[in-house]
N, C-alpha and C. Protein backbone atom coordinates (compact mmCIF):
# COMPACT_ATOMS: atom_id res chain seq x y z
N UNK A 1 -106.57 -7.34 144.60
CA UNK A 1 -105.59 -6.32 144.26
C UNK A 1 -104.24 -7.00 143.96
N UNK A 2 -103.66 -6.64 143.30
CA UNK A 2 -102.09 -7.17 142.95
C UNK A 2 -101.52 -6.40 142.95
N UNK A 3 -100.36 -7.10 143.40
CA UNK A 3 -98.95 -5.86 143.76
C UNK A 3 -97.52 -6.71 142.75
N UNK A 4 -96.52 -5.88 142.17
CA UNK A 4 -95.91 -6.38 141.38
C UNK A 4 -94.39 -6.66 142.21
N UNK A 5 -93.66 -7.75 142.44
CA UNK A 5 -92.67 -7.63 142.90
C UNK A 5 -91.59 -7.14 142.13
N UNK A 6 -90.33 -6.32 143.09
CA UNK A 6 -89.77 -5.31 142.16
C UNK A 6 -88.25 -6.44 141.57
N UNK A 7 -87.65 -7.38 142.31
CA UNK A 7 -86.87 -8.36 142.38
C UNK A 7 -87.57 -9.79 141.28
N UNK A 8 -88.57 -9.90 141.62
CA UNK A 8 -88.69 -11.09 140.29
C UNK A 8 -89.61 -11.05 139.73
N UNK A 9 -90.40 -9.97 139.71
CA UNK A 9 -91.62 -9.58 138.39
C UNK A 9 -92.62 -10.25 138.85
N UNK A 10 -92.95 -10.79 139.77
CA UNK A 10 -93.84 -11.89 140.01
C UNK A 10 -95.41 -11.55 140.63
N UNK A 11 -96.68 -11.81 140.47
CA UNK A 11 -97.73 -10.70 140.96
C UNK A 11 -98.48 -11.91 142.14
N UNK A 12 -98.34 -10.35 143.08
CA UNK A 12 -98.81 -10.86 144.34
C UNK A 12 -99.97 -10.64 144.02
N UNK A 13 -101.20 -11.48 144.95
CA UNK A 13 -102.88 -10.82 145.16
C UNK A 13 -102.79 -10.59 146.25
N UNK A 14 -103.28 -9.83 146.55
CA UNK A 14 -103.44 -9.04 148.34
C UNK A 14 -104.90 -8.68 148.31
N UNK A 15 -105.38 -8.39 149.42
CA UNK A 15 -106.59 -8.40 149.85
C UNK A 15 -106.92 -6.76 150.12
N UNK A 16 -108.12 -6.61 148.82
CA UNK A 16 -108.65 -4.92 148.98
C UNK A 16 -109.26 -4.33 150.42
N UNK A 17 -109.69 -5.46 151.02
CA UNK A 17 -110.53 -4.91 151.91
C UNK A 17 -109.20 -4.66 152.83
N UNK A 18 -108.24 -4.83 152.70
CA UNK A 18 -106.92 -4.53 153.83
C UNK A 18 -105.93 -3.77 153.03
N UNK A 19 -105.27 -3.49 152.08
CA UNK A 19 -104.73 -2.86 151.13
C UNK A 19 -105.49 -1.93 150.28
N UNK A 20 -106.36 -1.57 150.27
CA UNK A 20 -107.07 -1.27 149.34
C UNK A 20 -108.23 -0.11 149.90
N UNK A 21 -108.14 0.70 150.92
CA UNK A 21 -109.04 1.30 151.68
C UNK A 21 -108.70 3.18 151.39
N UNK A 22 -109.67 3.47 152.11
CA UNK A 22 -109.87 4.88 152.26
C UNK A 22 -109.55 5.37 153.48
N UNK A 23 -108.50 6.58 153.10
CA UNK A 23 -107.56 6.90 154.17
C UNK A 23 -108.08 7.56 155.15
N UNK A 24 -108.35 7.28 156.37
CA UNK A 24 -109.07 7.65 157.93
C UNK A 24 -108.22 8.51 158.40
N UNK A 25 -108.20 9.70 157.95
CA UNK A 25 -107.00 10.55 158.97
C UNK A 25 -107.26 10.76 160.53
N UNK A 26 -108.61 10.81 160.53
CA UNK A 26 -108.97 11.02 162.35
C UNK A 26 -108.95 9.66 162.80
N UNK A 27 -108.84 8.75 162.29
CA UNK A 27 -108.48 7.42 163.06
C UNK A 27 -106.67 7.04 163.23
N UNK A 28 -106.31 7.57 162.07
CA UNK A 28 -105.03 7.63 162.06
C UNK A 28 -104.29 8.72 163.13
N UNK A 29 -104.75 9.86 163.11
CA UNK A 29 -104.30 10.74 164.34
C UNK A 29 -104.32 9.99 165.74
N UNK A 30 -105.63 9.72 166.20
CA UNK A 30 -105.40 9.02 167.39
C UNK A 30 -104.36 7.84 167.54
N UNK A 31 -104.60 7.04 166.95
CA UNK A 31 -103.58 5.69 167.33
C UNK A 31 -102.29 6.47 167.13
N UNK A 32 -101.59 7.27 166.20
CA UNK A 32 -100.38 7.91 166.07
C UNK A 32 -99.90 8.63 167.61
N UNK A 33 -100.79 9.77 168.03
CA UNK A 33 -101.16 10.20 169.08
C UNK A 33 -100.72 9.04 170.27
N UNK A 34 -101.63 8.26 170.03
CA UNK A 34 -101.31 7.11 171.19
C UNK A 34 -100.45 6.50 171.46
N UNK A 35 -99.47 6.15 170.26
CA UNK A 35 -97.87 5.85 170.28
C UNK A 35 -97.09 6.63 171.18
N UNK A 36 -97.33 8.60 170.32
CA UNK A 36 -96.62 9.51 171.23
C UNK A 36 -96.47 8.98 172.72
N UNK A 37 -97.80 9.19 173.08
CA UNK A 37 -97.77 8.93 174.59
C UNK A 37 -97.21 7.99 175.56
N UNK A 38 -97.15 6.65 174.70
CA UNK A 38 -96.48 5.83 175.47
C UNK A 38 -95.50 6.08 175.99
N UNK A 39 -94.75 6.99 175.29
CA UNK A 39 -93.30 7.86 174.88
C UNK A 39 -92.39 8.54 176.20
N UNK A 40 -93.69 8.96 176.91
CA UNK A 40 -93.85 9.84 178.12
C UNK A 40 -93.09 9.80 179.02
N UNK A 41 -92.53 9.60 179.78
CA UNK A 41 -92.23 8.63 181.12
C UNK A 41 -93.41 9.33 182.32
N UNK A 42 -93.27 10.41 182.68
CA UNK A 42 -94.66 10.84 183.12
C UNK A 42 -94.05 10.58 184.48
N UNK A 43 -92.22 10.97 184.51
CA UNK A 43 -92.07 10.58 186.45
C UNK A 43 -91.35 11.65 187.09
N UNK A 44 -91.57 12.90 186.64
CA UNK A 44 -91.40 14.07 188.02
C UNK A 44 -92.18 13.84 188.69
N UNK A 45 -91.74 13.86 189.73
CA UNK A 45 -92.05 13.76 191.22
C UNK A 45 -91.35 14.85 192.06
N UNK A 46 -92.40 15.61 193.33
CA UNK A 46 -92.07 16.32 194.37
C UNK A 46 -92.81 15.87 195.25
N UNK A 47 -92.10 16.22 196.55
CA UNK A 47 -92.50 15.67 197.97
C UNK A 47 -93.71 16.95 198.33
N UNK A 48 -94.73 16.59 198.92
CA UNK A 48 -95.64 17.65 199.54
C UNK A 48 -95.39 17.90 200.66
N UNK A 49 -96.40 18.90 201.59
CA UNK A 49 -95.84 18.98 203.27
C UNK A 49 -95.83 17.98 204.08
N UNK A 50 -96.66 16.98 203.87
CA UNK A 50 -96.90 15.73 204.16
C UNK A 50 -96.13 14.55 204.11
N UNK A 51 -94.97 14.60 202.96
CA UNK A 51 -94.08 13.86 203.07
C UNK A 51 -92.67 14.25 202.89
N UNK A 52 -92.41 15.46 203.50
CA UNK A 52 -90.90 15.84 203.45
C UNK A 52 -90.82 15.10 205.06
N UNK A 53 -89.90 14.42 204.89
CA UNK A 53 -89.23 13.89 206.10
C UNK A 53 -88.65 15.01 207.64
N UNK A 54 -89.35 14.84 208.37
CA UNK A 54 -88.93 16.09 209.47
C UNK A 54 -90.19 15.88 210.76
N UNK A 55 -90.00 16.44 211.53
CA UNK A 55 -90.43 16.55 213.49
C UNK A 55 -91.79 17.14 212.55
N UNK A 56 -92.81 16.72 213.29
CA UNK A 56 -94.15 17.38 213.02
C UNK A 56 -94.27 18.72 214.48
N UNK A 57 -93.06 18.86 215.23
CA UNK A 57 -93.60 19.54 216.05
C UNK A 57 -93.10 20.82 215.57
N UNK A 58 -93.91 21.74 216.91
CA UNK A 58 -93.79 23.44 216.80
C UNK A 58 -92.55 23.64 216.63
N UNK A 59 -92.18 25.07 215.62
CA UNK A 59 -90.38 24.95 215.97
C UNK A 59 -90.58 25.97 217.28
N UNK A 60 -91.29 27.04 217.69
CA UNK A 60 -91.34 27.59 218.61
C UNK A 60 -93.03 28.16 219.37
N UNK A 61 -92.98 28.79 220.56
CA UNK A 61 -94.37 29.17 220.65
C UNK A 61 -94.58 30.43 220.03
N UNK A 62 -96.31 30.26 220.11
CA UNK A 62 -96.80 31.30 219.16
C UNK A 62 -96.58 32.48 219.29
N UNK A 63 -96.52 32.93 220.53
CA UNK A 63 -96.52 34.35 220.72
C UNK A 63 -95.17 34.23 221.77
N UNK A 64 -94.85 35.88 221.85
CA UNK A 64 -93.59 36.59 222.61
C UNK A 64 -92.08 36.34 222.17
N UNK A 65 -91.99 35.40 220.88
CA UNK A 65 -90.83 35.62 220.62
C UNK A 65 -90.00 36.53 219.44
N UNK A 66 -91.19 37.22 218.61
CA UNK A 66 -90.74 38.27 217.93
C UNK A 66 -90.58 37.77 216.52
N UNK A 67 -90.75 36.32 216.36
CA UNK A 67 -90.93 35.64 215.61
C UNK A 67 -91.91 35.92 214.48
N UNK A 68 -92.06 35.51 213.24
CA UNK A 68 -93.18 34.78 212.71
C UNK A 68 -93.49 33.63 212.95
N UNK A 69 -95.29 33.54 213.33
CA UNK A 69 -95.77 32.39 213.06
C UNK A 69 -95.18 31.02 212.77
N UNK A 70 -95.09 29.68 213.44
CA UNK A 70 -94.65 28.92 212.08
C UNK A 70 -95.23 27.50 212.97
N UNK A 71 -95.82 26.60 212.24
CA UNK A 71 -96.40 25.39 212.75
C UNK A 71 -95.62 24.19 212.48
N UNK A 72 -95.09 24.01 211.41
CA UNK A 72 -93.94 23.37 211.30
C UNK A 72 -92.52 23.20 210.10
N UNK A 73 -91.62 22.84 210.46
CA UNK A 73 -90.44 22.88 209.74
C UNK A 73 -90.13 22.45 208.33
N UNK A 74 -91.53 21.81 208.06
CA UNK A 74 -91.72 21.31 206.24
C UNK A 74 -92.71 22.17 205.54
N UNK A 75 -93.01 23.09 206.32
CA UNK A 75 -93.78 24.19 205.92
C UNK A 75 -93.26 24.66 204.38
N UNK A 76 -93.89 24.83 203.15
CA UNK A 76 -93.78 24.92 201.66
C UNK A 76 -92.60 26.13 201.56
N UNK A 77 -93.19 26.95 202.82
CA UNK A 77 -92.64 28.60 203.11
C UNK A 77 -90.73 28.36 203.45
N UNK A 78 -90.64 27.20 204.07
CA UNK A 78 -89.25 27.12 204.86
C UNK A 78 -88.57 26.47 203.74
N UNK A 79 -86.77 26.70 203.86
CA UNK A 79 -85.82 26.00 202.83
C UNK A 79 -86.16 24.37 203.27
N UNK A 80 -85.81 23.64 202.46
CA UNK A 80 -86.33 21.90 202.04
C UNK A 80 -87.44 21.41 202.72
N UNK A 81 -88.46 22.35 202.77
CA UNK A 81 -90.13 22.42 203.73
C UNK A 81 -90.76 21.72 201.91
N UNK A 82 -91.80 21.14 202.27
CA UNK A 82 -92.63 20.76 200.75
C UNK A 82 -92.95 21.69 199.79
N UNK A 83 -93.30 21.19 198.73
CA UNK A 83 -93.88 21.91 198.11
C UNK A 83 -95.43 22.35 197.39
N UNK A 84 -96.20 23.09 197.64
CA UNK A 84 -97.04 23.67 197.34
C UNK A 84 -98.29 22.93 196.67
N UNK A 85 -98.04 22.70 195.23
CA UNK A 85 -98.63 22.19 194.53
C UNK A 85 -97.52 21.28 193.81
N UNK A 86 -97.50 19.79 194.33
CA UNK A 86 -96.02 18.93 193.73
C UNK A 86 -96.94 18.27 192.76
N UNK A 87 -95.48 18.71 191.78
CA UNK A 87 -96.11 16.99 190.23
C UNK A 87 -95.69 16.09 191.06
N UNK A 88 -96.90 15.49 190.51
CA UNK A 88 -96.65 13.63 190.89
C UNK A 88 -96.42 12.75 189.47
N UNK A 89 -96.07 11.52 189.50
CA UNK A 89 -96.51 10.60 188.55
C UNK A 89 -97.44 10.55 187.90
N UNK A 90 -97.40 10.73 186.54
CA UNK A 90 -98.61 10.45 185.72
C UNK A 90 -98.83 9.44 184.73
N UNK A 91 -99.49 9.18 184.48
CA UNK A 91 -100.05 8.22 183.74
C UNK A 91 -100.64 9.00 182.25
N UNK A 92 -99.84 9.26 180.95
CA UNK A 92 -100.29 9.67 179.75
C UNK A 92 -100.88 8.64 178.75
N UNK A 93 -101.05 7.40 178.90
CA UNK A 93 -101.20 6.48 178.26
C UNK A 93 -103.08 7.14 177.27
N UNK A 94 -103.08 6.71 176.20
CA UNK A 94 -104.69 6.35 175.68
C UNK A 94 -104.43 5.37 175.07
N UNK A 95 -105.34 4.62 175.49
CA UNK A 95 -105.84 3.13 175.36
C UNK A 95 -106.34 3.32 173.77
N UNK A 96 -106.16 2.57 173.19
CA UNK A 96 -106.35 2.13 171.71
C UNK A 96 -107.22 0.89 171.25
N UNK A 97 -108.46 0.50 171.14
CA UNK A 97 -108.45 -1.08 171.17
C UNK A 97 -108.10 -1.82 169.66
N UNK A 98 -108.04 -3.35 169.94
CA UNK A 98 -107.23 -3.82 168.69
C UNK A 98 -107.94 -3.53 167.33
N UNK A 99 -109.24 -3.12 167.14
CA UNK A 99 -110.56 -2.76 165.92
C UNK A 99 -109.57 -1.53 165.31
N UNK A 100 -109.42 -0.95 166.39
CA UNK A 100 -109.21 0.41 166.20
C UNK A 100 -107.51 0.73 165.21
N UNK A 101 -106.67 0.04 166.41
CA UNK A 101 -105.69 -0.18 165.53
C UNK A 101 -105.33 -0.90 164.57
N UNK A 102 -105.92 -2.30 163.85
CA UNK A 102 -106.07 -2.96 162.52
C UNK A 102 -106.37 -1.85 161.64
N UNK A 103 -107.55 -1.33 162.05
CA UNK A 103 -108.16 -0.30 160.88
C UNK A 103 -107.55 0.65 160.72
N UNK A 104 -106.64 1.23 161.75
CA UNK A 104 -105.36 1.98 161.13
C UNK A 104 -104.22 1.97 160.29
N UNK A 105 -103.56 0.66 160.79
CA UNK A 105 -103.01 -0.12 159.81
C UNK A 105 -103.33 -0.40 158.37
N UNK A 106 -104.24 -0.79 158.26
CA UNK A 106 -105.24 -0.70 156.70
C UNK A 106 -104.87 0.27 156.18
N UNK A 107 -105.34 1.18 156.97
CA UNK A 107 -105.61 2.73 156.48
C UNK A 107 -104.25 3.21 155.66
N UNK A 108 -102.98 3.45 156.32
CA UNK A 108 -101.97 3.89 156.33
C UNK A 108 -101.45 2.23 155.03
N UNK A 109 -101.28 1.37 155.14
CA UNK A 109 -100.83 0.67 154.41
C UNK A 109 -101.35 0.74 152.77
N UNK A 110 -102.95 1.16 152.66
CA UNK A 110 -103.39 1.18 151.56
C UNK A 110 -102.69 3.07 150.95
N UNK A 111 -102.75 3.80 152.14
CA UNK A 111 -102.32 4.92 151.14
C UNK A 111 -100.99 4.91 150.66
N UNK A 112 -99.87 4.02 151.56
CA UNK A 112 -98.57 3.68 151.30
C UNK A 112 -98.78 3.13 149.71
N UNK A 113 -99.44 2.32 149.60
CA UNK A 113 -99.80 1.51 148.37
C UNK A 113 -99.90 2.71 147.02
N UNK A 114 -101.17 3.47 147.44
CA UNK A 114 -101.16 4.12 146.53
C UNK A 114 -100.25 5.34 146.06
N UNK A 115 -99.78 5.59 146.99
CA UNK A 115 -98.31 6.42 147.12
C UNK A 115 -97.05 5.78 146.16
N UNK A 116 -97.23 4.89 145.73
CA UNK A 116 -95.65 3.75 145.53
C UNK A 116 -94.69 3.91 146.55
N UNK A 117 -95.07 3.64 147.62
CA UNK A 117 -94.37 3.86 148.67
C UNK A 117 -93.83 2.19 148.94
N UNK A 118 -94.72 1.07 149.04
CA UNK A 118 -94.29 -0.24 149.06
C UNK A 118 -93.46 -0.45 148.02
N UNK A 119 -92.49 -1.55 148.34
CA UNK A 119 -91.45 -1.95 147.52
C UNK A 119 -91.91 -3.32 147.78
N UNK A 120 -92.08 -4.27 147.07
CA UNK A 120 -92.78 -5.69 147.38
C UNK A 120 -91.01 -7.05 146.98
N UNK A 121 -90.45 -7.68 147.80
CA UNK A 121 -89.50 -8.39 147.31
C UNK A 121 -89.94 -9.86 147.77
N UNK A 122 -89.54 -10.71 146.79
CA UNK A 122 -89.38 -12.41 147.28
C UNK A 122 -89.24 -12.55 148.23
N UNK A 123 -87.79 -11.93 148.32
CA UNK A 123 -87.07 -12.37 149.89
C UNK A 123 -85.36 -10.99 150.32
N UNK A 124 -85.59 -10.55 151.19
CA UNK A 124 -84.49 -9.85 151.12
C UNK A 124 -83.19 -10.20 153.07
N UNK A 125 -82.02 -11.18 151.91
CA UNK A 125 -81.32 -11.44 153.03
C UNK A 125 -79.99 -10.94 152.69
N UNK A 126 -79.07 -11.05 153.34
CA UNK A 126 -77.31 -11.17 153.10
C UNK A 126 -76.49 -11.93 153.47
N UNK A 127 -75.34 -12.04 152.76
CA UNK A 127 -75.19 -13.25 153.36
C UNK A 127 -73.80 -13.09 154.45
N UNK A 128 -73.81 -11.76 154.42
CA UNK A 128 -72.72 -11.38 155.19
C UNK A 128 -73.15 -10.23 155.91
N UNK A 129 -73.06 -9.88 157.19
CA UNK A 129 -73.19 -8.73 158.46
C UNK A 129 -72.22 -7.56 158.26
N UNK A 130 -72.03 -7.15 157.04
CA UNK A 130 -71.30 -5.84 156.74
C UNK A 130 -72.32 -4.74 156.02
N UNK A 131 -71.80 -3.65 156.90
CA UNK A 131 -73.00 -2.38 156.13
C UNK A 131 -72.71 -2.24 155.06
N UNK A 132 -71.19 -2.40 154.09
CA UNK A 132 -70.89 -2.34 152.58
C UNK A 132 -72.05 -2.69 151.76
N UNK A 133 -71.80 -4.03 152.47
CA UNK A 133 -73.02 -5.17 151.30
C UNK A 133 -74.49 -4.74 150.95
N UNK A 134 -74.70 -3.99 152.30
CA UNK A 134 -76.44 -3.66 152.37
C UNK A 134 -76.77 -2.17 151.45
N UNK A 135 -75.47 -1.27 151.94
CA UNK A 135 -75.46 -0.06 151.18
C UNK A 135 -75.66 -0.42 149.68
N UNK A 136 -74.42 -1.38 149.12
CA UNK A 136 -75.10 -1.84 147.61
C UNK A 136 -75.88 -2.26 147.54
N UNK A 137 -77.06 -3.24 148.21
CA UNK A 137 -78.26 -3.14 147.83
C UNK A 137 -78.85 -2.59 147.74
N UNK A 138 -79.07 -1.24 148.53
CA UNK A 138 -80.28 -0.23 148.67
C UNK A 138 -79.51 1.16 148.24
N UNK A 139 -78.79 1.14 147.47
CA UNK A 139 -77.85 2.22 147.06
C UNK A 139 -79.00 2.73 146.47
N UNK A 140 -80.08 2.96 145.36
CA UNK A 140 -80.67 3.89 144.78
C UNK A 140 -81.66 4.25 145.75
N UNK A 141 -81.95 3.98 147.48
CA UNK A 141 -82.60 4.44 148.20
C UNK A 141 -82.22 4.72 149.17
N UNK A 142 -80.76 4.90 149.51
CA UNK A 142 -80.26 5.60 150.53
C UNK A 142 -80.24 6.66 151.24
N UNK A 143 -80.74 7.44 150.30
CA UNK A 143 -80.92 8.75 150.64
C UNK A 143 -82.69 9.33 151.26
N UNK A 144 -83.04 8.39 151.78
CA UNK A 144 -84.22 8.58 152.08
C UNK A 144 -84.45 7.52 153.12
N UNK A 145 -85.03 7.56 154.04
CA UNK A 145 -85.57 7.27 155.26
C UNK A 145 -86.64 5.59 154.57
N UNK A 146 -85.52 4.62 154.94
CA UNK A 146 -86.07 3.03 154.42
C UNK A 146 -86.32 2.58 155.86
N UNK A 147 -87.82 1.46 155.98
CA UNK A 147 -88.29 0.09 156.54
C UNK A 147 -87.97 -1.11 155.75
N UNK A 148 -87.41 -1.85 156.36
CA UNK A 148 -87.71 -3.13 155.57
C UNK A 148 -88.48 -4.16 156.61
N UNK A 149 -89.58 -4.86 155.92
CA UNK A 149 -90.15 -5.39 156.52
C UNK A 149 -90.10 -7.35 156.51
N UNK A 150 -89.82 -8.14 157.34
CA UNK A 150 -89.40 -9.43 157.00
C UNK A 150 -90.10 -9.84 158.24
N UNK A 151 -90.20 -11.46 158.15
CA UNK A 151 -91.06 -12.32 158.68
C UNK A 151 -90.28 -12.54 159.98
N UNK A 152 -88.88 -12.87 159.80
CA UNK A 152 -88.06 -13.03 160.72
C UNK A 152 -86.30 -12.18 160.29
N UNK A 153 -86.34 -11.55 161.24
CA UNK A 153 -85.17 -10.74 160.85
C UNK A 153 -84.13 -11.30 160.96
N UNK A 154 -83.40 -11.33 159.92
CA UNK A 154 -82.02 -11.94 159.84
C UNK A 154 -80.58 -11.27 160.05
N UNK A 155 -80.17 -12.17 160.94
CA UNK A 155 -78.91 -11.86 162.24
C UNK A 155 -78.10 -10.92 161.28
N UNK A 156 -78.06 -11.38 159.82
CA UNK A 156 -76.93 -10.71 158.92
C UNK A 156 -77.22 -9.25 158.83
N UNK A 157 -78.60 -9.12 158.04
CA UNK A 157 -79.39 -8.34 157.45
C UNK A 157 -79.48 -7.02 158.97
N UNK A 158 -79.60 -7.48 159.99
CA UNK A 158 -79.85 -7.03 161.61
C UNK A 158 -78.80 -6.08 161.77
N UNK A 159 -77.40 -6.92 161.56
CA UNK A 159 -75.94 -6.44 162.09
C UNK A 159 -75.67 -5.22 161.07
N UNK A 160 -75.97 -5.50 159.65
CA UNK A 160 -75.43 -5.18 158.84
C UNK A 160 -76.36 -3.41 158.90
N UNK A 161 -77.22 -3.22 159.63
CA UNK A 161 -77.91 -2.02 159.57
C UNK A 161 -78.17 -1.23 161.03
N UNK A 162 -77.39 -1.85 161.51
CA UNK A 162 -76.51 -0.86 162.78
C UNK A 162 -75.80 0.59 162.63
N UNK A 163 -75.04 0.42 161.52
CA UNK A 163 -74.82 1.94 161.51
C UNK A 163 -75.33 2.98 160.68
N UNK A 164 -76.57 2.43 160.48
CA UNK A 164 -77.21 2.96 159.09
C UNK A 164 -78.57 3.99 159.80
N UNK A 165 -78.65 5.08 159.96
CA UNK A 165 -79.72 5.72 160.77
C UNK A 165 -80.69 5.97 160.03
N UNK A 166 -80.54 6.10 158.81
CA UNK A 166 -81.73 5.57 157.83
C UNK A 166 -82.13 4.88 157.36
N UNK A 167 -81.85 3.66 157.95
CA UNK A 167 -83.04 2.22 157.86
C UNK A 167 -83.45 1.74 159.15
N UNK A 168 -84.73 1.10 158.95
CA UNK A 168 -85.34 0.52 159.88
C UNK A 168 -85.73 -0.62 159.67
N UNK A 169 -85.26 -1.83 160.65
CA UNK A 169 -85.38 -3.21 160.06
C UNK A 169 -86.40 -3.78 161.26
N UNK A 170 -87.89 -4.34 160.90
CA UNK A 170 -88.59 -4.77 161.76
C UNK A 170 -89.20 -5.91 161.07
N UNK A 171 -89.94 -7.03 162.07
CA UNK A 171 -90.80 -7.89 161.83
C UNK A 171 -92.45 -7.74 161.52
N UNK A 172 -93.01 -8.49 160.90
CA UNK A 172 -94.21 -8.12 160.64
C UNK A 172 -95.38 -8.52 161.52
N UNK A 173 -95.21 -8.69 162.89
CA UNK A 173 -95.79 -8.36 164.17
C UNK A 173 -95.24 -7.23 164.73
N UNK A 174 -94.11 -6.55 164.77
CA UNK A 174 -93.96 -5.85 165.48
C UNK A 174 -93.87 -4.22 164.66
N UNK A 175 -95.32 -4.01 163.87
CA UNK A 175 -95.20 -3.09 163.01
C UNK A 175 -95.37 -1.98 163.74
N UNK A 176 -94.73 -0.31 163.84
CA UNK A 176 -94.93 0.62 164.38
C UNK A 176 -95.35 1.76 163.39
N UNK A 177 -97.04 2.38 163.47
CA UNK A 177 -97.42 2.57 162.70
C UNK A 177 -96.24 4.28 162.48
N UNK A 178 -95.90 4.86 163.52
CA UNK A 178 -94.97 6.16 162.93
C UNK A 178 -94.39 5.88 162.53
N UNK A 179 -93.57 4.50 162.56
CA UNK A 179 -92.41 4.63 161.68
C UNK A 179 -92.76 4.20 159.86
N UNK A 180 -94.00 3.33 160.00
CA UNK A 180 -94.64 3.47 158.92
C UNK A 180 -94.95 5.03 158.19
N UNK A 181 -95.86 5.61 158.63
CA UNK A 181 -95.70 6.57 158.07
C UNK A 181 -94.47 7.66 157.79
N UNK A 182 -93.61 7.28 158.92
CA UNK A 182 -92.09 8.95 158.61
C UNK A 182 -91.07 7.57 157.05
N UNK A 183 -92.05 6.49 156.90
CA UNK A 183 -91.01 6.50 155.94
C UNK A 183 -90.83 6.40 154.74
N UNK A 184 -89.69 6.86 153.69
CA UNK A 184 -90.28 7.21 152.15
C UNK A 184 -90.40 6.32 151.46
N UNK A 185 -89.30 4.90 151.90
CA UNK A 185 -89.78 3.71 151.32
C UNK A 185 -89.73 2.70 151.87
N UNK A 186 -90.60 1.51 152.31
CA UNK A 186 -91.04 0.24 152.99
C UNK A 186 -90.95 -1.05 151.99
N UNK A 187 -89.72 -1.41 152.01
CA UNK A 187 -89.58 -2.59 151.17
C UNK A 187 -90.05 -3.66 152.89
N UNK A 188 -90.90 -5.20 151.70
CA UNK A 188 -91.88 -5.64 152.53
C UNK A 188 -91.56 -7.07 151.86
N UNK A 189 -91.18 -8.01 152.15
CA UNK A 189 -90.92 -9.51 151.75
C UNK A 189 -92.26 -9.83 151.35
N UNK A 190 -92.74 -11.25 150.64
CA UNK A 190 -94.53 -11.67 150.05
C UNK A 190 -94.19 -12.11 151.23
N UNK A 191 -93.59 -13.08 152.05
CA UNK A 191 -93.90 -13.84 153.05
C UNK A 191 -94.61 -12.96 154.39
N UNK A 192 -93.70 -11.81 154.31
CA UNK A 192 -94.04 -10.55 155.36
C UNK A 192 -95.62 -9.87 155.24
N UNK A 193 -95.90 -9.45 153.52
CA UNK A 193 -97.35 -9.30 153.36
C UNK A 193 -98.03 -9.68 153.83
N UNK A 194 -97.99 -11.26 153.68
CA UNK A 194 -99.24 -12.05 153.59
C UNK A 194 -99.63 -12.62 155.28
N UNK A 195 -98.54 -12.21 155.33
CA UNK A 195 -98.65 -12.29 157.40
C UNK A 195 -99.19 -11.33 157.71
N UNK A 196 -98.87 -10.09 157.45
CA UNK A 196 -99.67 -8.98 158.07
C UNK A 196 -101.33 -9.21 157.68
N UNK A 197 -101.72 -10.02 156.39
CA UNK A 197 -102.70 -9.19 155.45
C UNK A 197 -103.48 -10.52 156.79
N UNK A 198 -103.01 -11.65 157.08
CA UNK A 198 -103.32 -12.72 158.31
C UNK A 198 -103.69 -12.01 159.72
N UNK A 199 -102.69 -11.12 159.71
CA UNK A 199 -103.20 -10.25 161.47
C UNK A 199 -104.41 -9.53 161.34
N UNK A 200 -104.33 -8.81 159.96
CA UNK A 200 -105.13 -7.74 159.90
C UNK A 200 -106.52 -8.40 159.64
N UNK A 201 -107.11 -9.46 159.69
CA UNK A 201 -108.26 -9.99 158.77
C UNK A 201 -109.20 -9.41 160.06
């Protein structure tokens, strides 16, 4: 498969069996799904009767004082007594294995492809850490929700897209497939490709 770079005309070959696939939406849901979750924190917590701090003894005896009943002072029923049925900590995680997520990746990268959603460049750096500079580069795509994808992210290129809430600047190990998909355009260095098209084999 060849991809055309948009900066120096130059034609990449990329690999069909990784670029070049049929889009798995139920494989794609889960691993997406599975991101969510990480998401979670999953840490309300309540104390039960068992561990509200307090005397395990009687507050009074059972009978003749006109009283209700009561066995003890952390009772669910009494003010700062436990509670009932307490959330605990949870654990939302689903496990993903690495088959599973390559082949997602594929998935989502080849429909990006066929979408013209990839933007393919030589090399994209700056040589200065000002958002001015970067805005004129990507001025005819500003208005839309940009990835740029590079081998090693550069300190300039890094600084310079700090105040920019519509770009996303990542390495090509540390690909996140939502943000792949929420975005309208993924400019992607050859050096960056051909690394991924390396993980993904």
């Amino acid at each position: 498969m060849e991809i055309i770079t948009e900066d120096t005309k130059d034609t990449v070959i990329v690999s069909n069996i990784i670029f070049n696939r049929n889009y798995n939406k139920t494989l794609i849901h889960q691993v997406v799904e599975s991101y969510r979750t990480i998401g979670r924190q999953g840490t309300k917590s309540q104390k039960t009767k068992g561990e509200v701090k307090g005397s395990n003894k009687k507050p009074w005896k059972q009978k003749g004082t006109g009283k209700a009943r009561a066995g003890s002072v952390k009772s669910p029923i009494w003010r700062s007594g436990g509670v009932t049925f307490a959330a605990k900590n949870k654990i939302y995680n689903k496990k993903i294995n690495k088959k599973m997520f390559r082949n997602a990746l594929k998935s989502i990268f080849s429909k990006l492809i066929q979408e013209n959603r990839i933007i393919l460049v030589k090399d994209f750096i700056i040589k200065e850490p000002k958002t001015k500079i970067l805005v004129t580069k990507l001025k005819k795509y500003l208005s839309k929700k940009i990835m740029i994808i590079t081998t090693l992210i550069n300190q300039n290129l890094f600084l310079a897209s700090r105040n920019l809430y519509n770009i996303k600047i990542t390495n090509s190990i540390n690909i996140n497939p939502i943000d792949l998909i929420n975005s309208h355009k993924i400019i992607i260095t050859v050096n960056a490709i051909k690394h991924i098209e390396e993980i993904l084999k």
